[in-house]
C-alpha atoms as a PDB file:
ATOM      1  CA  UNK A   1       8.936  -5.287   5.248  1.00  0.00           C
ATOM      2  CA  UNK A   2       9.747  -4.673   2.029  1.00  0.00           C
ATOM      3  CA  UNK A   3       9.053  -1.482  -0.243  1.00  0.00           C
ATOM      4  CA  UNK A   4       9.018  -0.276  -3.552  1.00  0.00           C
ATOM      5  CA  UNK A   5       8.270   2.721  -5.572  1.00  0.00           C
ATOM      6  CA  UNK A   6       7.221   1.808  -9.125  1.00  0.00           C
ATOM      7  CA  UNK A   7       6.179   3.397 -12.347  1.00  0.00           C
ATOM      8  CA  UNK A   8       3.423   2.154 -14.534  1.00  0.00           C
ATOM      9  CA  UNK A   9       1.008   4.193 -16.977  1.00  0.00           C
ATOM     10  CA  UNK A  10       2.701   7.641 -16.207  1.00  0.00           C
ATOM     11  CA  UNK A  11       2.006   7.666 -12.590  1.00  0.00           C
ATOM     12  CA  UNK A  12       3.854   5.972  -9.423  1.00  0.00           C
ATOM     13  CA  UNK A  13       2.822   3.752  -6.748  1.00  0.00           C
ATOM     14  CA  UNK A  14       4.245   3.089  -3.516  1.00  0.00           C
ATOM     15  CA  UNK A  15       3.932  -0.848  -3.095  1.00  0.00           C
ATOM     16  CA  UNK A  16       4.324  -3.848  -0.996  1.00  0.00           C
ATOM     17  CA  UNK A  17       4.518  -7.423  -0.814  1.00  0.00           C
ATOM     18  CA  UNK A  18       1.181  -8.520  -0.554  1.00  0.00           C
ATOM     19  CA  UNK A  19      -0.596  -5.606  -1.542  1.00  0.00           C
ATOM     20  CA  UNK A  20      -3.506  -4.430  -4.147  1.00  0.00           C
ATOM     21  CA  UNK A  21      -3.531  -2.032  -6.311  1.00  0.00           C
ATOM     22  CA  UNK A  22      -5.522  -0.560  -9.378  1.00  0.00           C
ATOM     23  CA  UNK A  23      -3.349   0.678 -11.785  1.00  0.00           C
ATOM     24  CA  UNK A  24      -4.161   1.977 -15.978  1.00  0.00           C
ATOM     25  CA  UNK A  25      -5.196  -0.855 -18.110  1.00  0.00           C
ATOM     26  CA  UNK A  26      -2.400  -3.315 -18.916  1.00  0.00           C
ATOM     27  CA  UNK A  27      -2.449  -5.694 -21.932  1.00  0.00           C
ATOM     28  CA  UNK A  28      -1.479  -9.375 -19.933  1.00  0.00           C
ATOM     29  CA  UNK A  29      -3.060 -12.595 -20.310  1.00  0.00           C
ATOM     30  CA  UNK A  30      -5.860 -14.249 -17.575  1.00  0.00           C
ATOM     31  CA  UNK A  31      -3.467 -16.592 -15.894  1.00  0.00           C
ATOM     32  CA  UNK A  32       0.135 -15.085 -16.905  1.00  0.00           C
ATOM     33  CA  UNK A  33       2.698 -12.551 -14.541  1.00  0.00           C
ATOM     34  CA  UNK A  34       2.771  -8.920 -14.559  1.00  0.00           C
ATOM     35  CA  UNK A  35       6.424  -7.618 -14.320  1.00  0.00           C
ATOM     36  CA  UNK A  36       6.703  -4.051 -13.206  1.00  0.00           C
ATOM     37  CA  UNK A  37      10.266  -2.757 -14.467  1.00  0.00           C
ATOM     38  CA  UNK A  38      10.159   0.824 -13.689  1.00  0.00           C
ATOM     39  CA  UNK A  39      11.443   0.468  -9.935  1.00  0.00           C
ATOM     40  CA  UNK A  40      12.634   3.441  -8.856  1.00  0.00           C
ATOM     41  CA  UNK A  41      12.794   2.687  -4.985  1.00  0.00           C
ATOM     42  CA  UNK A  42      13.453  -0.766  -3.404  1.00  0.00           C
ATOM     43  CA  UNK A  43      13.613  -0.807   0.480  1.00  0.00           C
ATOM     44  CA  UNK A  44      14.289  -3.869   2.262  1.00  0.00           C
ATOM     45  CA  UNK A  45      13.470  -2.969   5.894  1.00  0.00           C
ATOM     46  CA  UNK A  46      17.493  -2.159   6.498  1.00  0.00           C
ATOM     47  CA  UNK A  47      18.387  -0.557   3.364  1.00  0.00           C
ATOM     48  CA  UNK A  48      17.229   2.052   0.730  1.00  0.00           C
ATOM     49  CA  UNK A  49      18.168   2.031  -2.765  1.00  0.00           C
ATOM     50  CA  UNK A  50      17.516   4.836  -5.106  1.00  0.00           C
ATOM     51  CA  UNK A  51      17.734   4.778  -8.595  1.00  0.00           C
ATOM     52  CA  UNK A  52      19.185   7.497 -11.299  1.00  0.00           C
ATOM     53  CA  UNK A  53      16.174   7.302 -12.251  1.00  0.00           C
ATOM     54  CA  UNK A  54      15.929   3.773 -12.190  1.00  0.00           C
ATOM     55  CA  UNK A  55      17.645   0.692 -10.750  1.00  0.00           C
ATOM     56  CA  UNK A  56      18.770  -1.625 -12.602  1.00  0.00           C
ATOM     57  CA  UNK A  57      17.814  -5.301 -13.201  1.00  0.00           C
ATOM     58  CA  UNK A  58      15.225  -4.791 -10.333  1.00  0.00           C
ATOM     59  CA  UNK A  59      11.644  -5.925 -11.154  1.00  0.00           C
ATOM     60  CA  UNK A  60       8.122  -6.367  -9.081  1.00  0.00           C
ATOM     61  CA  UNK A  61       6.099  -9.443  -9.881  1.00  0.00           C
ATOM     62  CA  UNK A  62       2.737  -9.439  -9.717  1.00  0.00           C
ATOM     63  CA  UNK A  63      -0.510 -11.440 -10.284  1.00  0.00           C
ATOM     64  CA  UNK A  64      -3.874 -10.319 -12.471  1.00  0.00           C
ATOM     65  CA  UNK A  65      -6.627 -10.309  -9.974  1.00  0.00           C
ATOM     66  CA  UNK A  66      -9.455  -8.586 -12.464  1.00  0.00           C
ATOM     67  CA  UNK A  67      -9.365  -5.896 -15.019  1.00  0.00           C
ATOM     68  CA  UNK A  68     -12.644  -3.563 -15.313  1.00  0.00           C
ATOM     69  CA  UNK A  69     -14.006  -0.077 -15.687  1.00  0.00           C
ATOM     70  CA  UNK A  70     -14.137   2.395 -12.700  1.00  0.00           C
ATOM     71  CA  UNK A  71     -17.537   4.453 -11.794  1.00  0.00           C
ATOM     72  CA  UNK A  72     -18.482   7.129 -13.756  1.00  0.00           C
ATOM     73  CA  UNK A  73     -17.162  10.586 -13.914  1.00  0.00           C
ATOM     74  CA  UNK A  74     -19.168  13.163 -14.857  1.00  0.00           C
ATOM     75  CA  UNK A  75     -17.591  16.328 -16.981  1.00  0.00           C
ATOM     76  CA  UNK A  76     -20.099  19.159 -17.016  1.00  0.00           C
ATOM     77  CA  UNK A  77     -19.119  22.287 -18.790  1.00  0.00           C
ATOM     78  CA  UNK A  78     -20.681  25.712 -18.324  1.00  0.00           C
ATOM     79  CA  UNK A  79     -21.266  29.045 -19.438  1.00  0.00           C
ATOM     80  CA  UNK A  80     -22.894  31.425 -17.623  1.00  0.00           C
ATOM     81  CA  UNK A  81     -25.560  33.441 -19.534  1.00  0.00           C
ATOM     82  CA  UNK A  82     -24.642  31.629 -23.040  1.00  0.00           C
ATOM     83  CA  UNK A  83     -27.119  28.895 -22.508  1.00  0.00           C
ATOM     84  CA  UNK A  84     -23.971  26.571 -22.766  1.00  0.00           C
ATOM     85  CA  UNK A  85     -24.121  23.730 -21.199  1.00  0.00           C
ATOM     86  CA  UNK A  86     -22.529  19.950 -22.178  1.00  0.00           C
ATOM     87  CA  UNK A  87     -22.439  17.147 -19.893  1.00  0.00           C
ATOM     88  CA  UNK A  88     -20.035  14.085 -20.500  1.00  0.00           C
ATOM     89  CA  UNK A  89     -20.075  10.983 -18.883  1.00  0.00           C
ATOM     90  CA  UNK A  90     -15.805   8.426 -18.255  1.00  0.00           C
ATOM     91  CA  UNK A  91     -15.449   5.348 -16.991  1.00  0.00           C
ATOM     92  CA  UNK A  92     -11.928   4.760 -17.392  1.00  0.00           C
ATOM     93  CA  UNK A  93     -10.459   1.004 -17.400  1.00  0.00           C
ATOM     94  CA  UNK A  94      -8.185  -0.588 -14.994  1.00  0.00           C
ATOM     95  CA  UNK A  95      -6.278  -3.705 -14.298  1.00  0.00           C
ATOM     96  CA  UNK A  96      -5.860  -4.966 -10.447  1.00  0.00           C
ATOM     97  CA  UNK A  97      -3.221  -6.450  -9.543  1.00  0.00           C
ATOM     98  CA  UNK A  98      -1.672  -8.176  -6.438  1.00  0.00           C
ATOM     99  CA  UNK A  99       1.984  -8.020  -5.661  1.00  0.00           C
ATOM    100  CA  UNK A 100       3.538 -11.149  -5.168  1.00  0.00           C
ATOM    101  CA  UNK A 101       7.388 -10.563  -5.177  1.00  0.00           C
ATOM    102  CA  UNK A 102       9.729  -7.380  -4.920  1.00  0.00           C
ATOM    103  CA  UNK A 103      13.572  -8.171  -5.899  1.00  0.00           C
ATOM    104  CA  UNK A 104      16.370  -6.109  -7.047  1.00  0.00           C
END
Protein backbone atom coordinates (compact mmCIF):
# COMPACT_ATOMS: atom_id res chain seq x y z
CA UNK A 1 0.00 0.00 0.00
CA UNK A 2 1.42 2.93 -0.89
CA UNK A 3 1.16 6.54 0.77
CA UNK A 4 1.76 9.97 0.27
CA UNK A 5 1.40 13.27 1.87
CA UNK A 6 1.07 16.07 -0.70
CA UNK A 7 0.66 19.78 -0.92
CA UNK A 8 -1.61 21.53 -3.32
CA UNK A 9 -3.52 25.02 -2.92
CA UNK A 10 -2.03 25.73 0.64
CA UNK A 11 -3.42 22.74 2.29
CA UNK A 12 -2.21 18.89 2.48
CA UNK A 13 -3.73 15.69 1.68
CA UNK A 14 -2.95 12.35 2.76
CA UNK A 15 -3.32 10.15 -0.52
CA UNK A 16 -3.32 6.84 -2.13
CA UNK A 17 -3.14 4.93 -5.16
CA UNK A 18 -6.45 4.74 -6.33
CA UNK A 19 -8.02 7.29 -4.42
CA UNK A 20 -10.38 10.58 -4.90
CA UNK A 21 -10.00 13.60 -3.82
CA UNK A 22 -11.37 17.28 -4.17
CA UNK A 23 -8.78 19.59 -3.99
CA UNK A 24 -8.76 23.96 -4.91
CA UNK A 25 -9.34 24.61 -8.49
CA UNK A 26 -6.43 23.65 -10.75
CA UNK A 27 -5.87 25.11 -14.26
CA UNK A 28 -5.28 21.46 -16.45
CA UNK A 29 -6.74 20.51 -19.61
CA UNK A 30 -10.00 17.83 -20.06
CA UNK A 31 -7.97 14.85 -21.08
CA UNK A 32 -4.25 15.84 -19.88
CA UNK A 33 -2.21 14.60 -16.29
CA UNK A 34 -2.16 16.34 -13.11
CA UNK A 35 1.36 16.15 -11.49
CA UNK A 36 1.39 16.86 -7.81
CA UNK A 37 5.13 17.97 -6.91
CA UNK A 38 4.84 19.03 -3.41
CA UNK A 39 5.37 15.42 -1.84
CA UNK A 40 6.31 15.72 1.40
CA UNK A 41 5.72 11.99 2.57
CA UNK A 42 6.08 8.86 0.35
CA UNK A 43 5.48 5.47 2.16
CA UNK A 44 5.82 2.36 0.37
CA UNK A 45 4.30 -0.20 2.79
CA UNK A 46 8.13 -1.01 4.18
CA UNK A 47 9.60 2.31 4.21
CA UNK A 48 8.96 6.03 5.14
CA UNK A 49 10.56 8.87 3.57
CA UNK A 50 10.36 12.34 4.87
CA UNK A 51 11.25 15.28 3.20
CA UNK A 52 13.18 18.67 4.46
CA UNK A 53 10.42 19.90 3.54
CA UNK A 54 10.19 18.19 0.45
CA UNK A 55 11.61 15.19 -1.40
CA UNK A 56 13.10 15.48 -4.19
CA UNK A 57 12.30 14.39 -7.80
CA UNK A 58 9.20 12.60 -6.26
CA UNK A 59 5.85 13.36 -8.00
CA UNK A 60 2.00 11.96 -7.76
CA UNK A 61 0.19 11.51 -11.04
CA UNK A 62 -3.14 11.93 -11.29
CA UNK A 63 -6.20 12.00 -13.63
CA UNK A 64 -9.08 14.99 -14.01
CA UNK A 65 -12.26 13.30 -13.11
CA UNK A 66 -14.57 16.75 -13.05
CA UNK A 67 -14.00 20.22 -11.88
CA UNK A 68 -17.17 22.15 -10.30
CA UNK A 69 -18.46 24.37 -7.55
CA UNK A 70 -19.19 23.01 -3.99
CA UNK A 71 -22.72 23.78 -2.10
CA UNK A 72 -23.28 26.92 -0.77
CA UNK A 73 -21.98 28.49 2.32
CA UNK A 74 -23.78 30.88 3.94
CA UNK A 75 -21.84 33.96 5.87
CA UNK A 76 -24.32 35.77 8.09
CA UNK A 77 -23.03 38.64 10.10
CA UNK A 78 -24.68 40.14 13.17
CA UNK A 79 -25.06 42.80 15.51
CA UNK A 80 -27.03 42.65 18.29
CA UNK A 81 -29.29 45.71 18.89
CA UNK A 82 -27.69 47.71 15.75
CA UNK A 83 -30.20 46.35 13.35
CA UNK A 84 -27.05 44.93 11.50
CA UNK A 85 -27.48 42.24 9.73
CA UNK A 86 -25.70 41.00 6.12
CA UNK A 87 -26.04 37.67 4.74
CA UNK A 88 -23.54 36.32 2.01
CA UNK A 89 -23.87 33.45 0.04
CA UNK A 90 -19.79 30.96 -1.48
CA UNK A 91 -19.66 28.34 -3.55
CA UNK A 92 -16.13 27.81 -3.90
CA UNK A 93 -14.66 25.77 -7.05
CA UNK A 94 -12.88 22.55 -7.09
CA UNK A 95 -11.13 20.14 -9.31
CA UNK A 96 -11.46 16.15 -8.57
CA UNK A 97 -9.04 14.21 -9.18
CA UNK A 98 -8.11 10.45 -9.08
CA UNK A 99 -4.68 9.25 -8.21
CA UNK A 100 -3.22 7.06 -10.57
CA UNK A 101 0.55 6.70 -9.68
CA UNK A 102 2.77 7.62 -6.53
CA UNK A 103 6.74 7.44 -7.31
CA UNK A 104 9.69 8.95 -5.76
Amino acid sequence: MNLAVIETGGKQYLISEGQKIKVEKLDVEQDGPVIFDKVLLVFDGKKTTLGKPLIKGASVEAKLVKTGRNRKVIVFRYHSKTRYRKKKGHRQYFTEVEISKISK
